[in-house]
N, C-alpha and C. Protein backbone atom coordinates (compact mmCIF):
# COMPACT_ATOMS: atom_id res chain seq x y z
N UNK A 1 130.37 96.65 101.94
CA UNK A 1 129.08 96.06 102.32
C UNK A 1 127.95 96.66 101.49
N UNK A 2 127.91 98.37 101.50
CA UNK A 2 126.81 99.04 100.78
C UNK A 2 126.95 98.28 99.11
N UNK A 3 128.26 98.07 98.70
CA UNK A 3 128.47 98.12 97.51
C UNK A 3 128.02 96.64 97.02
N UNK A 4 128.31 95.63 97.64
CA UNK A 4 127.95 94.31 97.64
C UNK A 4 126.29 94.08 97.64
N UNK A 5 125.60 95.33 98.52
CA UNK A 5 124.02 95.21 98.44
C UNK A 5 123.81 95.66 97.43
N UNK A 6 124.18 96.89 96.25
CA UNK A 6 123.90 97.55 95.73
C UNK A 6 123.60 96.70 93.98
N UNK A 7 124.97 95.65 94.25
CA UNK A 7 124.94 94.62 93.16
C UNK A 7 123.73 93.41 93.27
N UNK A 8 123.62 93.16 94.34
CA UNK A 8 122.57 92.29 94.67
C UNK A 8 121.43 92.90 94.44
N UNK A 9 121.62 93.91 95.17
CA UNK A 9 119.75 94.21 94.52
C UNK A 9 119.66 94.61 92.59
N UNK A 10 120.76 94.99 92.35
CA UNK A 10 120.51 95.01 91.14
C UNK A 10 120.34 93.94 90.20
N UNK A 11 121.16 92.65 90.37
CA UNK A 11 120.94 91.44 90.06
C UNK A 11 119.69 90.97 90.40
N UNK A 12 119.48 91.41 91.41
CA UNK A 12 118.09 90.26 91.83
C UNK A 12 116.77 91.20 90.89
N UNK A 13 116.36 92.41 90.76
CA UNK A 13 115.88 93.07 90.14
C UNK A 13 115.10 93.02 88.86
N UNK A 14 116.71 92.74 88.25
CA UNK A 14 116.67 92.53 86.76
C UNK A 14 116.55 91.18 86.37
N UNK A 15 116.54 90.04 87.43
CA UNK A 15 116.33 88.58 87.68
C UNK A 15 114.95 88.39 87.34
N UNK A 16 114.24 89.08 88.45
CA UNK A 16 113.30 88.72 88.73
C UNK A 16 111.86 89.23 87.69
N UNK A 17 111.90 90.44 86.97
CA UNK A 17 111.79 91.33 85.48
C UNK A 17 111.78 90.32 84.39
N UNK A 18 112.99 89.10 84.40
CA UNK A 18 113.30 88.37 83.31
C UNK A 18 112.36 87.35 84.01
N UNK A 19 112.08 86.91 85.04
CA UNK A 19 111.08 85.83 85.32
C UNK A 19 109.64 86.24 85.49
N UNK A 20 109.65 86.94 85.39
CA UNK A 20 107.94 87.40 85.16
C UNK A 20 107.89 87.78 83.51
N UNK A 21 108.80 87.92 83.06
CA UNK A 21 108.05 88.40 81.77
C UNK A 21 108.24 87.27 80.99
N UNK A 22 108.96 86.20 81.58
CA UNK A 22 109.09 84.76 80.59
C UNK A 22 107.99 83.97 81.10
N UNK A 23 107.61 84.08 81.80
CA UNK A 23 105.76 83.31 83.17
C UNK A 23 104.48 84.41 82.02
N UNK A 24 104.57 85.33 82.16
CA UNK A 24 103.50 86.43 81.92
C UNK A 24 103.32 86.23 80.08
N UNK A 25 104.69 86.18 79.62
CA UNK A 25 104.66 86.37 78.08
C UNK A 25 104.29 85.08 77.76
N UNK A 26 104.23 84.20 78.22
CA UNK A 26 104.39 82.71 77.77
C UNK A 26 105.39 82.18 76.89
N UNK A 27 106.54 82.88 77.13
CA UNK A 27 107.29 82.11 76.48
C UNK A 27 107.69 80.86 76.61
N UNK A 28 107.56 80.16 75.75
CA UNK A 28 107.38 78.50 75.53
C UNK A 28 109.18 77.82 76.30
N UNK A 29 108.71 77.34 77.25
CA UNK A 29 109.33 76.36 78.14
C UNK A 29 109.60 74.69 78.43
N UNK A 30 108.55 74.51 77.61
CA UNK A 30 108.28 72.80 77.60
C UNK A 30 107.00 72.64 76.39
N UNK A 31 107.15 71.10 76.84
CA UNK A 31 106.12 70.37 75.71
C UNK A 31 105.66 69.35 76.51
N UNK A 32 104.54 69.22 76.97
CA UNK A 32 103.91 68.20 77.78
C UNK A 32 102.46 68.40 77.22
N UNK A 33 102.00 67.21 77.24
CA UNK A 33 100.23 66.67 76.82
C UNK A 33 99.56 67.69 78.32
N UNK A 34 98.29 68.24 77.73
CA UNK A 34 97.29 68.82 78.70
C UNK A 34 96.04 68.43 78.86
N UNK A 35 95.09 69.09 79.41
CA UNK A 35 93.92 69.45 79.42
C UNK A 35 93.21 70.17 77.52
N UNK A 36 94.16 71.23 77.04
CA UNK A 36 94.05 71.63 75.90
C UNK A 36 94.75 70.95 74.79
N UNK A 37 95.39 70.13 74.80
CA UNK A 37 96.33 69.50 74.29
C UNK A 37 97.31 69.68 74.38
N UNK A 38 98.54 70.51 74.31
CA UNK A 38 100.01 70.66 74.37
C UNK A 38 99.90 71.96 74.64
N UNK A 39 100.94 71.31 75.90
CA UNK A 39 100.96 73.33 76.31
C UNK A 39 102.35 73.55 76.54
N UNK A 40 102.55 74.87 76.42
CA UNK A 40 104.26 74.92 75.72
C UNK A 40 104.25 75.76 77.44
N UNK A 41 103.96 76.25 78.38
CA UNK A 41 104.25 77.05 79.06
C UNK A 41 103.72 76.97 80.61
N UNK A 42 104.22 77.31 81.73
CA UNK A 42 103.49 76.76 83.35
C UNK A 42 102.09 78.04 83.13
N UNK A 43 101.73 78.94 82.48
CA UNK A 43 100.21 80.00 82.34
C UNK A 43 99.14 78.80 81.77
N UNK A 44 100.00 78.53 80.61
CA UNK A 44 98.83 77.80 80.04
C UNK A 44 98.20 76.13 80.71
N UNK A 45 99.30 75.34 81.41
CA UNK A 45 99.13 74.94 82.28
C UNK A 45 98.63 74.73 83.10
N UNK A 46 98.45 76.24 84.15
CA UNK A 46 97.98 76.40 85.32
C UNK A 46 96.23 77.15 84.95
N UNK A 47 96.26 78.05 83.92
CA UNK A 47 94.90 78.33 83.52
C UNK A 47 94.13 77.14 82.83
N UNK A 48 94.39 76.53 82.39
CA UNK A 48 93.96 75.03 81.85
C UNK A 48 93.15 74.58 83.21
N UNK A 49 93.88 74.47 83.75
CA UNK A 49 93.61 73.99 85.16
C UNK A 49 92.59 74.54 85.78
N UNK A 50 92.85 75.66 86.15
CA UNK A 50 91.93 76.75 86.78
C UNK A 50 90.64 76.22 86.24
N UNK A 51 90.95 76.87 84.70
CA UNK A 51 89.36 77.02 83.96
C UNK A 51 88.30 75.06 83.80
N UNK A 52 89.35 74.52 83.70
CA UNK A 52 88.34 73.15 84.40
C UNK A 52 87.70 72.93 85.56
N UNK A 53 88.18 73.55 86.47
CA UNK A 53 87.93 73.17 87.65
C UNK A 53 87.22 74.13 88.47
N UNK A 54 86.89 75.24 87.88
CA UNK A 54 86.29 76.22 87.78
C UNK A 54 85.84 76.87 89.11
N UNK A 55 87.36 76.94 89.58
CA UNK A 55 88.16 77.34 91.18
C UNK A 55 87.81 78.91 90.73
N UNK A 56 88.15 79.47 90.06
CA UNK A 56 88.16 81.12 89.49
C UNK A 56 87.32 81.36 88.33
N UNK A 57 86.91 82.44 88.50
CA UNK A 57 85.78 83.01 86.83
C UNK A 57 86.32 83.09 86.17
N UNK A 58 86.08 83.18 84.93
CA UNK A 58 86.55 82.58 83.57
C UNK A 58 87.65 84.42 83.05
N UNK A 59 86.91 85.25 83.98
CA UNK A 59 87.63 86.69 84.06
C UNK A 59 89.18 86.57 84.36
N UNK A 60 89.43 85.70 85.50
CA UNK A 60 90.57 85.36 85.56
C UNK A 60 91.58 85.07 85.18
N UNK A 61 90.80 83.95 84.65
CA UNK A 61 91.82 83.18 83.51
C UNK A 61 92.17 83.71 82.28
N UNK A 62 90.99 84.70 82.11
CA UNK A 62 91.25 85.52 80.78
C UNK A 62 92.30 86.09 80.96
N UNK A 63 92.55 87.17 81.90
CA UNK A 63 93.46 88.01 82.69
C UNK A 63 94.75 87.76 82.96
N UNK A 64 94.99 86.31 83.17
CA UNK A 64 96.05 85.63 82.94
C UNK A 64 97.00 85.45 81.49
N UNK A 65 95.90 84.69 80.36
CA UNK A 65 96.43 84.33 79.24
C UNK A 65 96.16 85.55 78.55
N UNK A 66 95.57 87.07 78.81
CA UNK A 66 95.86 87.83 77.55
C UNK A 66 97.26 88.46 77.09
N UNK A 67 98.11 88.79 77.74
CA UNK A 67 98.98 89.23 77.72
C UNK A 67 100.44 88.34 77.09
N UNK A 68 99.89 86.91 77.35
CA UNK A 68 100.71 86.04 76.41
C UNK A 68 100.12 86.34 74.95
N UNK A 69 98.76 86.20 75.33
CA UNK A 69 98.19 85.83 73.42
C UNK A 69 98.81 86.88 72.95
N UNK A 70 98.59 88.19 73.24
CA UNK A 70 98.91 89.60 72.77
C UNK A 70 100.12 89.55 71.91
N UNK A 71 101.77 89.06 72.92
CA UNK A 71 102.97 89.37 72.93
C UNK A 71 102.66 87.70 71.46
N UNK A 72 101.98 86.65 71.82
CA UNK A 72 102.84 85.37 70.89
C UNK A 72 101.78 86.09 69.15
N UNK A 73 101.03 87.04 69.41
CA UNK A 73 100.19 87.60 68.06
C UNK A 73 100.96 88.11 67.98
N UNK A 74 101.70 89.26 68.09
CA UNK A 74 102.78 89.96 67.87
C UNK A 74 103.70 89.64 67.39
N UNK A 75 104.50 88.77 68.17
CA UNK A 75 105.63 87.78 67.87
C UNK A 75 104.98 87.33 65.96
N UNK A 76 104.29 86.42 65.82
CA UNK A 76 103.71 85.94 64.56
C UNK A 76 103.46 86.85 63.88
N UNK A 77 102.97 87.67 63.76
CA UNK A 77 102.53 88.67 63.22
C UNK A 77 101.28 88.25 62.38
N UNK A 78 100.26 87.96 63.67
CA UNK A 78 98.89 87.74 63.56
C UNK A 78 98.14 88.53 64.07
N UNK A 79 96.80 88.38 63.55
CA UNK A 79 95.69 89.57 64.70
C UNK A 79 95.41 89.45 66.12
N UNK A 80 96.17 90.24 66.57
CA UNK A 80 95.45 89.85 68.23
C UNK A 80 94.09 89.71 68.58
N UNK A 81 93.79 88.28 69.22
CA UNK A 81 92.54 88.08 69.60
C UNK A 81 92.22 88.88 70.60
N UNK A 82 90.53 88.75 70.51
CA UNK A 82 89.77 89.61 71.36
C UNK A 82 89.51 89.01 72.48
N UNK A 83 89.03 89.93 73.71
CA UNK A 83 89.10 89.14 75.00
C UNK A 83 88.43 88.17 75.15
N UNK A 84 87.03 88.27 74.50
CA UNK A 84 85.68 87.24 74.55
C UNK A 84 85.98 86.04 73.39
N UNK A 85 86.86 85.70 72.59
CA UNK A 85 87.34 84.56 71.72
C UNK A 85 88.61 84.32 72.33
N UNK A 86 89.17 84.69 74.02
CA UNK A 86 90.68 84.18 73.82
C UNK A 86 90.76 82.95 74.00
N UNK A 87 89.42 82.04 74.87
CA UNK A 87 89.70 80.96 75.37
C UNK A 87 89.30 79.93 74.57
N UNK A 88 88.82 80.75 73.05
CA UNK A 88 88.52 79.48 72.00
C UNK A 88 90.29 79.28 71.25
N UNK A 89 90.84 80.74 71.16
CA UNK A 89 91.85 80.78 71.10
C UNK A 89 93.09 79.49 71.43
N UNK A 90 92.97 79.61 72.93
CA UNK A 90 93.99 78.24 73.53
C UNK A 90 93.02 77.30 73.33
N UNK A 91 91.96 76.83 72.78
CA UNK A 91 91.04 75.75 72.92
C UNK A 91 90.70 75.20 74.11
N UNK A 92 90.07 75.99 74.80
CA UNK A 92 89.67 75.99 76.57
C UNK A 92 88.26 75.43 76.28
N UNK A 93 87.19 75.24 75.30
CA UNK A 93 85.85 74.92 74.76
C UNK A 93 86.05 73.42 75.43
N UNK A 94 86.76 72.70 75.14
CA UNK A 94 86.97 70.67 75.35
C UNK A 94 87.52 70.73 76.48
N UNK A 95 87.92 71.56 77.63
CA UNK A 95 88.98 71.17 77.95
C UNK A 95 88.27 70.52 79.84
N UNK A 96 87.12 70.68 79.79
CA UNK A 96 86.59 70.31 80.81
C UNK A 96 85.44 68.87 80.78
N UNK A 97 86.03 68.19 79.40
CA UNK A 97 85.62 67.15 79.10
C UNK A 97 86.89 66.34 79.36
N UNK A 98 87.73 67.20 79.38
CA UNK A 98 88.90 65.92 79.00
C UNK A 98 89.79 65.55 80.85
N UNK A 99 89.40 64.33 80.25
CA UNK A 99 89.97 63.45 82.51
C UNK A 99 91.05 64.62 83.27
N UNK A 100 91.13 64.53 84.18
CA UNK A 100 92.04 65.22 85.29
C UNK A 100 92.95 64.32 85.05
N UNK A 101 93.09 63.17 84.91
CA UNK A 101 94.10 62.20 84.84
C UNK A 101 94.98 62.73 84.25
N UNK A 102 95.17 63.54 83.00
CA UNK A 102 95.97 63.81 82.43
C UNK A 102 97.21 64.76 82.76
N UNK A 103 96.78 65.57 83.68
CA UNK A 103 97.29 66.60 84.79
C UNK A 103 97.99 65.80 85.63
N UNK A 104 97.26 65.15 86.62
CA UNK A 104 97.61 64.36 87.74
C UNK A 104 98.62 63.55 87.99
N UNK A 105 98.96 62.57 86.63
CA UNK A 105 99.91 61.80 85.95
C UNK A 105 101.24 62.64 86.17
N UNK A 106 101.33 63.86 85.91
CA UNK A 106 102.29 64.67 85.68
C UNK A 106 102.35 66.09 87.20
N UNK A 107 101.87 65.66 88.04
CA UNK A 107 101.75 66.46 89.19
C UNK A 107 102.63 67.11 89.03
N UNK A 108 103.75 66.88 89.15
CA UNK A 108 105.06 67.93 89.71
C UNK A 108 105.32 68.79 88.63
N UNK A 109 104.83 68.62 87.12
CA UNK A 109 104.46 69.56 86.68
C UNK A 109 103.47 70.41 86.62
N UNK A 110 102.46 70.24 87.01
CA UNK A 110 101.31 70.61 87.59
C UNK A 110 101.45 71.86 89.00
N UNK A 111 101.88 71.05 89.86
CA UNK A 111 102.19 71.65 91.06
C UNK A 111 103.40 73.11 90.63
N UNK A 112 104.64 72.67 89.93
CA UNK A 112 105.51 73.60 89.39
C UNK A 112 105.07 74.64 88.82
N UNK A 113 104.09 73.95 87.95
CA UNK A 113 103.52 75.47 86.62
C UNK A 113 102.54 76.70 87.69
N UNK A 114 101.79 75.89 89.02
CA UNK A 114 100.94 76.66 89.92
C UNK A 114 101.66 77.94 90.63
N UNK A 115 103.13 77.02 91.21
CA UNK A 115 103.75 78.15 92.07
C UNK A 115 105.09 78.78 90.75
N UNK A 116 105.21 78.62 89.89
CA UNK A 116 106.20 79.87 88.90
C UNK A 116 105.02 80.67 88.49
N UNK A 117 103.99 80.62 88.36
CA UNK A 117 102.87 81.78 88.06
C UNK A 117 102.90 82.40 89.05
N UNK A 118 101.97 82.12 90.14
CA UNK A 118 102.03 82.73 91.31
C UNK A 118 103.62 83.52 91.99
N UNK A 119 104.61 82.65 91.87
CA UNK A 119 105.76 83.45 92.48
C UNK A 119 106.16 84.54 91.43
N UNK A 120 105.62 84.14 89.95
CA UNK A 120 105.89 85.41 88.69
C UNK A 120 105.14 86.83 89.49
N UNK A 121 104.12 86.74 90.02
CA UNK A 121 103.20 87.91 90.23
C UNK A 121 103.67 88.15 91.41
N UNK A 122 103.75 87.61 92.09
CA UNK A 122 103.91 88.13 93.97
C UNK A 122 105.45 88.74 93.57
N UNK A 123 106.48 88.46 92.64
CA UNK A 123 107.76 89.25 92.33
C UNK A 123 107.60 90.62 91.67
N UNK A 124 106.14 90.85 91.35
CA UNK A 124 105.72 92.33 91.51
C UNK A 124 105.77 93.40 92.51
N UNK A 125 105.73 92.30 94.04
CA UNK A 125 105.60 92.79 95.24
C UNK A 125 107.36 92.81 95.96
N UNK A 126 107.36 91.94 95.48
CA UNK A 126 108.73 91.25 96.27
C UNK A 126 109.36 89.51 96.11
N UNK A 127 110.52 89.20 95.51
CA UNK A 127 110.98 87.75 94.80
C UNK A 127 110.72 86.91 95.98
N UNK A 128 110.07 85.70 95.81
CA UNK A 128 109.74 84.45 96.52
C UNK A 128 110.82 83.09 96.19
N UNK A 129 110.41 82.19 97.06
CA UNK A 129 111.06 80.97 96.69
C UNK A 129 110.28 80.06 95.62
N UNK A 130 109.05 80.65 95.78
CA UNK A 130 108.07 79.94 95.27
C UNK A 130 108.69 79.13 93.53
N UNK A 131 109.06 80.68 93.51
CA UNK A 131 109.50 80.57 91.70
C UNK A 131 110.45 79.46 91.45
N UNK A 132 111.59 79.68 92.13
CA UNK A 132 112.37 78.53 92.18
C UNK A 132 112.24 77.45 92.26
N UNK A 133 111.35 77.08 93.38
CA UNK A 133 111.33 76.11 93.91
C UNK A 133 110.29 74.81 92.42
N UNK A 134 109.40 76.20 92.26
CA UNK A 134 108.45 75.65 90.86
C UNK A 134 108.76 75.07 89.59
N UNK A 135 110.22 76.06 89.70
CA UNK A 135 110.81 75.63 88.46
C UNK A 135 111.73 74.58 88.73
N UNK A 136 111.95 73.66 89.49
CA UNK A 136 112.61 73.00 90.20
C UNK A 136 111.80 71.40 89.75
N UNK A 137 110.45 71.70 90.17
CA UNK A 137 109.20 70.57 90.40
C UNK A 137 108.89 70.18 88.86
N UNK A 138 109.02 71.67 87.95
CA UNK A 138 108.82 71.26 86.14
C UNK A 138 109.69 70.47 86.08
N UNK A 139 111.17 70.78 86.43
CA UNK A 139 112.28 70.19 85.78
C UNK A 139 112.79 68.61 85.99
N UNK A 140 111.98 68.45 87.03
CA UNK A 140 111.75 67.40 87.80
C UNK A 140 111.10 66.42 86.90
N UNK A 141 110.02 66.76 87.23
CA UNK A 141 108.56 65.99 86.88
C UNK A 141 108.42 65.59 85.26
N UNK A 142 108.96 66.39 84.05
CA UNK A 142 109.68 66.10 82.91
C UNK A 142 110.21 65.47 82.80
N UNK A 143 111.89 65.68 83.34
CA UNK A 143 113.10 64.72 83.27
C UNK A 143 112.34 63.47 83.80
N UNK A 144 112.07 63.19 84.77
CA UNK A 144 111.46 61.81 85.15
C UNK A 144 110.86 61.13 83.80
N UNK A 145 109.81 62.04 83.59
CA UNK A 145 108.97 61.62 81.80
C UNK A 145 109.57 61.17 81.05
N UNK A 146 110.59 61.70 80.43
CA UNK A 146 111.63 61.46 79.43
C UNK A 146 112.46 60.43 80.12
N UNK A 147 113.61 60.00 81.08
CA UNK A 147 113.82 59.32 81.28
C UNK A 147 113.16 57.92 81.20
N UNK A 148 111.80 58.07 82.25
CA UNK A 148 111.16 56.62 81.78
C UNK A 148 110.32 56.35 80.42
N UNK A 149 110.47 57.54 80.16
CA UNK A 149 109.72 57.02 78.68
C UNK A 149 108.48 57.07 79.23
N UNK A 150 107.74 57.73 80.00
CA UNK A 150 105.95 57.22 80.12
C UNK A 150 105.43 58.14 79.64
N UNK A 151 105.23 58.58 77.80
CA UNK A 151 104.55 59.79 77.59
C UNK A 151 103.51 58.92 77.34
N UNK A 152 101.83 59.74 77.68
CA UNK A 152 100.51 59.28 77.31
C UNK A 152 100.76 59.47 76.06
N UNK A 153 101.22 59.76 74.52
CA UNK A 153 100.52 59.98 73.45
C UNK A 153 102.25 58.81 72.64
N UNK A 154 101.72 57.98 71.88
CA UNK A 154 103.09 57.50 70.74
C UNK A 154 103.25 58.16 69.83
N UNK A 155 102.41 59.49 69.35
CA UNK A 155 102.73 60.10 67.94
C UNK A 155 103.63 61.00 68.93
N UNK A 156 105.07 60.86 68.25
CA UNK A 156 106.33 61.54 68.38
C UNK A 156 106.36 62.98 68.34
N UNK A 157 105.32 63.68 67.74
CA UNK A 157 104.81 65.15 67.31
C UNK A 157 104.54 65.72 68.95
N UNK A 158 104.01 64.60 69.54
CA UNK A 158 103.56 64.62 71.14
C UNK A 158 104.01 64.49 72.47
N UNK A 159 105.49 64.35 71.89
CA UNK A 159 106.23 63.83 72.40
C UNK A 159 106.66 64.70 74.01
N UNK A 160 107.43 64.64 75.27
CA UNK A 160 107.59 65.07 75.93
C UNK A 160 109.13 66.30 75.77
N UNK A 161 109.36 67.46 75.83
CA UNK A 161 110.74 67.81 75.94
C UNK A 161 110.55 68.90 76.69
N UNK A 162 111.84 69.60 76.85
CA UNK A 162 111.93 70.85 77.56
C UNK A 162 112.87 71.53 76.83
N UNK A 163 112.98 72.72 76.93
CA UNK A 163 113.66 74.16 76.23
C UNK A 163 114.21 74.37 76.86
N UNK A 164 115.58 74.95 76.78
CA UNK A 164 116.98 75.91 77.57
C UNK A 164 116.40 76.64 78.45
N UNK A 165 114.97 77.80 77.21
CA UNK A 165 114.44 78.66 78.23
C UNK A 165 113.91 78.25 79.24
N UNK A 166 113.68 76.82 80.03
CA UNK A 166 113.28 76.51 81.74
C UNK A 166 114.12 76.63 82.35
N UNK A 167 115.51 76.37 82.04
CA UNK A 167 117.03 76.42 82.93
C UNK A 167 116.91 77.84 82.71
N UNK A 168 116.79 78.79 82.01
CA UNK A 168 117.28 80.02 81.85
C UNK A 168 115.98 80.42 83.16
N UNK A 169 114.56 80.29 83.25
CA UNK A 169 113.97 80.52 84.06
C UNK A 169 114.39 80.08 85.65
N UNK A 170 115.06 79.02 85.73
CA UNK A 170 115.30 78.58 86.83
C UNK A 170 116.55 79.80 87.36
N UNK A 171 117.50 79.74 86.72
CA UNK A 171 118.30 80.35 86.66
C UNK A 171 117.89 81.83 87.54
N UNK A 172 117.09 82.22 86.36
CA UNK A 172 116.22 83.89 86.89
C UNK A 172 115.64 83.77 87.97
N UNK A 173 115.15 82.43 88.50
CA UNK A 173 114.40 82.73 89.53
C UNK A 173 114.88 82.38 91.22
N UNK A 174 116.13 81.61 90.80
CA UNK A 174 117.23 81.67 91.88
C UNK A 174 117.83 83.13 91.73
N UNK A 175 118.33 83.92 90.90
CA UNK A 175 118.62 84.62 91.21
C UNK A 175 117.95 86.45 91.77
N UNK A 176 116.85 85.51 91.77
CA UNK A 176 115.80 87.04 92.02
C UNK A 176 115.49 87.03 93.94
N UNK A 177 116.57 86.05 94.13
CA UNK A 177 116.17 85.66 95.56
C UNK A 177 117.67 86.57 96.04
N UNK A 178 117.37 87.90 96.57
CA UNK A 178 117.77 88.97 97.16
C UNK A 178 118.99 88.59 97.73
N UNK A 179 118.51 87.79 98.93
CA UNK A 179 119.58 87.40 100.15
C UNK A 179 120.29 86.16 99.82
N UNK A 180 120.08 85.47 98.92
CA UNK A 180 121.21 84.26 98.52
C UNK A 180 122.30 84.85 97.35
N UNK A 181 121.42 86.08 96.72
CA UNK A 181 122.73 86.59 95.57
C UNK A 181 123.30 87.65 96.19
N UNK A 182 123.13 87.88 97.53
CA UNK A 182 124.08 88.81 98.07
C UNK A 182 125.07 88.01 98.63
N UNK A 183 124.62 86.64 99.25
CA UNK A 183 125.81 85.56 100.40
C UNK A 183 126.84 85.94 98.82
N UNK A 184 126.45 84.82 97.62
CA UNK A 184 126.95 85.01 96.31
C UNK A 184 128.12 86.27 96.01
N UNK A 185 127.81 87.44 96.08
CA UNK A 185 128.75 88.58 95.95
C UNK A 185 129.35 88.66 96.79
N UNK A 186 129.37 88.53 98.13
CA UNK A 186 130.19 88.32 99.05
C UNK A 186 131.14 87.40 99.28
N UNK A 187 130.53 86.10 98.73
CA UNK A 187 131.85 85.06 98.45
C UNK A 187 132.84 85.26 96.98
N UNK A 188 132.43 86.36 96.65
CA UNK A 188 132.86 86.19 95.03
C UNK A 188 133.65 87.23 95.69
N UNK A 189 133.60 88.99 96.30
CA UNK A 189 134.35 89.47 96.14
C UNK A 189 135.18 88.90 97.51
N UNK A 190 135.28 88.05 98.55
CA UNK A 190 136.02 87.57 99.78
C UNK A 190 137.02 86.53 98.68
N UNK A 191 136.82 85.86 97.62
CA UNK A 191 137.59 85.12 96.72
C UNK A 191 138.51 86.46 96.01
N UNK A 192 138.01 87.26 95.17
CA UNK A 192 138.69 88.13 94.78
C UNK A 192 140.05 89.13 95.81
N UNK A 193 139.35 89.42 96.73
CA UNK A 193 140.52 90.05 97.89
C UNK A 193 141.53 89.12 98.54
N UNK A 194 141.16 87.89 98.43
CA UNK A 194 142.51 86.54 99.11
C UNK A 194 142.87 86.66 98.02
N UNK A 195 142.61 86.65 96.65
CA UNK A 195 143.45 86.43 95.61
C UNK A 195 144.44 87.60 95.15
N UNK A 196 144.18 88.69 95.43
CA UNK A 196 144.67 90.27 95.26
C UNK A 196 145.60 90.02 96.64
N UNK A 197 145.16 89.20 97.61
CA UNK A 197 146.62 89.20 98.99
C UNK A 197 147.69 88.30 98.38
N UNK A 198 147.10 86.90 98.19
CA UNK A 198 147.98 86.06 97.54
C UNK A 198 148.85 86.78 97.00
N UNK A 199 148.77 87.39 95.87
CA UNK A 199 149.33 87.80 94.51
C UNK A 199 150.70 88.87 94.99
N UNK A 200 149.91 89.69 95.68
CA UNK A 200 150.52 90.65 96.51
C UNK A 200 151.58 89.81 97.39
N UNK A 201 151.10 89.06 98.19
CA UNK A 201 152.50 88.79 99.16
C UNK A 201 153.63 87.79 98.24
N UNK A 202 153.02 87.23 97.29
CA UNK A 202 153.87 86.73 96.35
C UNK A 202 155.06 87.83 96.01
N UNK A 203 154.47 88.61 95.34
CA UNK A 203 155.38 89.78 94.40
C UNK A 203 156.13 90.41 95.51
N UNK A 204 155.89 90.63 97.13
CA UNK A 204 156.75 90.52 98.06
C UNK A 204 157.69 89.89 98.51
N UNK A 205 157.92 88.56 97.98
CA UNK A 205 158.94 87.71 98.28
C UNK A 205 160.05 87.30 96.95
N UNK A 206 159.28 88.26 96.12
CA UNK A 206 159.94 88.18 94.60
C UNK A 206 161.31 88.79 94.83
């Protein structure tokens, strides 16, 4: 029992580490039309959002997207922008000219990108469903896109897709959920011990 918790919490741990730092870093997850124009990630997304609607101070939102800009300057091996140019940076200047429609159209990505941020940070405290469930609503609300074909833009450059890394997030963020990857080890090692009896009463009748 101790030993079965011991794996679970370690799984869920190192789950949940890999889903905040793929939410926090911005590592690029999708391709959907925005508020800024194309946003590869549920931060840029959800701060897009924010900063139109101007629910939170612009401190916020900063607070949010520096730590992506930082890690994707890095990554490139460009100059990291400064705090007071980050939001010319993502091109946040237009972005409260441009319709809500564009968001709205695409809710369940919208709604998704809100709660994998939020469940990224509260997994500082302790793993939520939130995350899951968020990454659930992207994967959703996309596939629908692509299936029917309803992207707002025809230049193909604009086109709608998604990256492995959202399944790999989904993935992380089911498994950062404590008490379902423990049921998990428990059915895995209750499979392993019928199979070690099997085997055994076999080689008994040998």
């Amino acid at each position: 029992m101790s030993s079965s918790r011991k794996r679970a919490r370690a799984i869920s741990s190192v789950a949940a580490s890999a889903f905040f730092l793929l939410i926090i870093l911005q590592v690029p997850l999708f391709r959907v039309p925005c508020r800024i124009g194309m946003c590869t990630t549920p931060m840029q997304v959800t701060a897009s959002q924010l900063f139109a609607s101007e629910l939170f101070p612009q401190s916020v939102v900063k607070a949010l997207l520096y730590p992506g800009a930082v890690a994707n300057a890095f990554m490139r091996g460009k100059t990291i922008p400064t705090y007071d140019d980050l939001l010319d940076t993502y091109n946040f200047a237009n972005s409260k000219a441009v319709s809500s429609a564009i968001d709205l159209r695409r809710i369940e990505v919208l709604a998704g990108s809100y709660l994998m941020v939020a469940g990224a940070l509260l997994s500082l405290v302790k793993p939520v469903r939130m995350s899951f469930f968020g990454a659930l609503f992207v994967i959703w609300g996309l596939a629908r896109e692509v299936m029917l074909a309803k992207t707002a833009y025809s230049n193909p450059t604009k086109s709608i897709s998604m990256y492995p890394t959202l399944f790999f997030a989904a993935v992380s963020a089911f498994a950062s959920m404590r008490k379902d990857v423990r049921k998990i080890v428990r059915m895995c090692r209750t499979g392993e011990v019928e199979m070690y009896r099997l085997k055994h009463e076999k080689a008994k009748h040998k």
